[in-house]
C-alpha atoms as a PDB file:
ATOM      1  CA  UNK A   1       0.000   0.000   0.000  1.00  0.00           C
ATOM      2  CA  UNK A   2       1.551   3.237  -1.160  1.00  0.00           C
ATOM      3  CA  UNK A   3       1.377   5.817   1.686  1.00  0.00           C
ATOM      4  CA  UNK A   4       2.019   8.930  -0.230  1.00  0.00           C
ATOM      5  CA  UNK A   5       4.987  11.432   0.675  1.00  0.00           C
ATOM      6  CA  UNK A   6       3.016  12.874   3.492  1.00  0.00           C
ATOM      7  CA  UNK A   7       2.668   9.580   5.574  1.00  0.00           C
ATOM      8  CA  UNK A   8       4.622   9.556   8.412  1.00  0.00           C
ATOM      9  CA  UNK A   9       6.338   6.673   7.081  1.00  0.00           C
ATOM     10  CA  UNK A  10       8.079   8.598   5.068  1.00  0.00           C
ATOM     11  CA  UNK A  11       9.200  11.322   7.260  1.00  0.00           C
ATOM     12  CA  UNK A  12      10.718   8.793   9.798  1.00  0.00           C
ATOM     13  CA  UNK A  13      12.560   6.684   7.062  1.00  0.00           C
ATOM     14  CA  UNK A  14      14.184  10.063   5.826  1.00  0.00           C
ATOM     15  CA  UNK A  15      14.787  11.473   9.191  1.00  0.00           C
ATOM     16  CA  UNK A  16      16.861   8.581  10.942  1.00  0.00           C
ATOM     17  CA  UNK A  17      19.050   8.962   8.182  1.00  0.00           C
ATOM     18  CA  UNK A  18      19.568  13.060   8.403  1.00  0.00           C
ATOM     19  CA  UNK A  19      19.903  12.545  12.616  1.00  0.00           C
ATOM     20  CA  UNK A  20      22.657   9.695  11.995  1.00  0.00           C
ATOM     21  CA  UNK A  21      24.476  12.239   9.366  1.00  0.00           C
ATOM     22  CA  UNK A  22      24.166  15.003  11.386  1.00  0.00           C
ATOM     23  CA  UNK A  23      25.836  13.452  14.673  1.00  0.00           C
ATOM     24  CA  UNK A  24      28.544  11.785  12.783  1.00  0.00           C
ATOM     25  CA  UNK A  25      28.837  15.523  11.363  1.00  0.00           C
ATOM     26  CA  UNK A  26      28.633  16.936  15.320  1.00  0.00           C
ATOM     27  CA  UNK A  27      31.252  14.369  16.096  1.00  0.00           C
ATOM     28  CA  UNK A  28      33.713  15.306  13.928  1.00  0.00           C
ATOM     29  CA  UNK A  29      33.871  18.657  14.424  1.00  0.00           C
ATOM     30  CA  UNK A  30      33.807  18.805  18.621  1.00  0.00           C
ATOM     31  CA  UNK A  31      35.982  14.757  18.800  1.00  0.00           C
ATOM     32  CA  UNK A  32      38.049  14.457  16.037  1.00  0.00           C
ATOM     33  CA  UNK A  33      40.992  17.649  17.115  1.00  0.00           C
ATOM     34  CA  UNK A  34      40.648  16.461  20.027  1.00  0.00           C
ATOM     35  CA  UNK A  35      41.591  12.877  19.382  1.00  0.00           C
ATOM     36  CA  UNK A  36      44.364  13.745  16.312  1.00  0.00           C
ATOM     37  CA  UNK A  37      46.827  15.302  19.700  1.00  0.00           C
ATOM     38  CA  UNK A  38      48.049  13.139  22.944  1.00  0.00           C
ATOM     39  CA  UNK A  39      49.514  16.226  25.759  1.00  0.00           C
ATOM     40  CA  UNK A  40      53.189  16.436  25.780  1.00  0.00           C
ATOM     41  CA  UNK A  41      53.071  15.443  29.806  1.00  0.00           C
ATOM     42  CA  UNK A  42      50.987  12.231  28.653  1.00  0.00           C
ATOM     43  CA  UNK A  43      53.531  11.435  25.543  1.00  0.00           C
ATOM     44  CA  UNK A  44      56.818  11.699  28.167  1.00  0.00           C
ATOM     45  CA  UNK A  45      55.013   9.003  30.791  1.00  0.00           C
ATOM     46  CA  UNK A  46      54.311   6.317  28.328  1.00  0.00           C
ATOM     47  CA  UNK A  47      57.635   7.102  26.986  1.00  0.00           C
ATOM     48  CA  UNK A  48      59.345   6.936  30.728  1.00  0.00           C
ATOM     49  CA  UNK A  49      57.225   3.624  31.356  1.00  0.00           C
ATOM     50  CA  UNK A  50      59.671   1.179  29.257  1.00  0.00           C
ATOM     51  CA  UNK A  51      57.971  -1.190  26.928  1.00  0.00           C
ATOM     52  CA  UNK A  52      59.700  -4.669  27.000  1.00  0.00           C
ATOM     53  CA  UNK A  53      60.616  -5.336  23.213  1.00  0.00           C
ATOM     54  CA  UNK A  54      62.272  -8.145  24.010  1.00  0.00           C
ATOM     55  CA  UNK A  55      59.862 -10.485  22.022  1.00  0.00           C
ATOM     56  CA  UNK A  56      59.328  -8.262  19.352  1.00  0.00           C
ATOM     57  CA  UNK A  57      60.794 -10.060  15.896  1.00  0.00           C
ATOM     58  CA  UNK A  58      61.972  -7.540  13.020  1.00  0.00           C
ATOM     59  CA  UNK A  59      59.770  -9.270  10.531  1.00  0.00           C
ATOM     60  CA  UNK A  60      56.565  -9.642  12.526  1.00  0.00           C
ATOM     61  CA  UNK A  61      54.626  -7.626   9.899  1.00  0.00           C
ATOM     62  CA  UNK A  62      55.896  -8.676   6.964  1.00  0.00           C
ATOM     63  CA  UNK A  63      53.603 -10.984   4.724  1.00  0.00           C
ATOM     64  CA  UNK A  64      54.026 -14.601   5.295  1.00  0.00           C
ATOM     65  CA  UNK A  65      53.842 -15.228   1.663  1.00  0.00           C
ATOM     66  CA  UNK A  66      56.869 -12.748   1.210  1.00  0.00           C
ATOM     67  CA  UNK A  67      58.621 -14.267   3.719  1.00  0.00           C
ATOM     68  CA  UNK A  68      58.485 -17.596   1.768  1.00  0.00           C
ATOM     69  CA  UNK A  69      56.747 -19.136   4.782  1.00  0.00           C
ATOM     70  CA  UNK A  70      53.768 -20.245   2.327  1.00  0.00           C
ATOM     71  CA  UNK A  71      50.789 -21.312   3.811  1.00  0.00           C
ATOM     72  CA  UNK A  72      49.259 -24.675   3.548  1.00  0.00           C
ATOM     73  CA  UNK A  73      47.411 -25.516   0.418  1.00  0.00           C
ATOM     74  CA  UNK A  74      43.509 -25.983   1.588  1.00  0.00           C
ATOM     75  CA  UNK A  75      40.757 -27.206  -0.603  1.00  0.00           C
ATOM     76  CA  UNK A  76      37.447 -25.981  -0.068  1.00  0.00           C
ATOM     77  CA  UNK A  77      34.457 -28.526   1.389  1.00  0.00           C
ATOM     78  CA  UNK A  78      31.318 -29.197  -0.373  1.00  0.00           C
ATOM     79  CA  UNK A  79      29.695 -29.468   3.578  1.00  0.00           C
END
């Protein structure tokens, strides 16, 4: 059954939409400077806390497949 553009129907399918752009919009503008900076003071105690690197490997991010560690072959189920 058609409604017609003066239902409410239609209103609220067109104005979830607008309130959902227009808080993402609201949070970008008040959140997002905010969040782009860390304080100097809060920068120099992470940096005085020491982070054990110990198990860190030099090629942890690299690509397995670049690495020539190739995965193993899998063949897909018919389950």
């Amino acid at each position: 059954i058609y409604a017609g553009a003066s239902s409410s129907q239609f209103h609220t399918m067109w104005g979830a939409p607008l309130i959902i752009i227009l808080f993402a919009i609201d949070c970008n503008k008040r959140l997002a400077p905010m969040s782009r900076v860390l304080p100097y003071q809060d920068a120099v105690e992470i940096d005085s806390a020491g982070v054990d690197t110990s198990s860190f490997t030099d090629d942890f991010y690299i690509d397995p497949i670049r690495k020539g560690d190739a995965l193993p072959e899998s063949k897909p189920s018919l389950a």
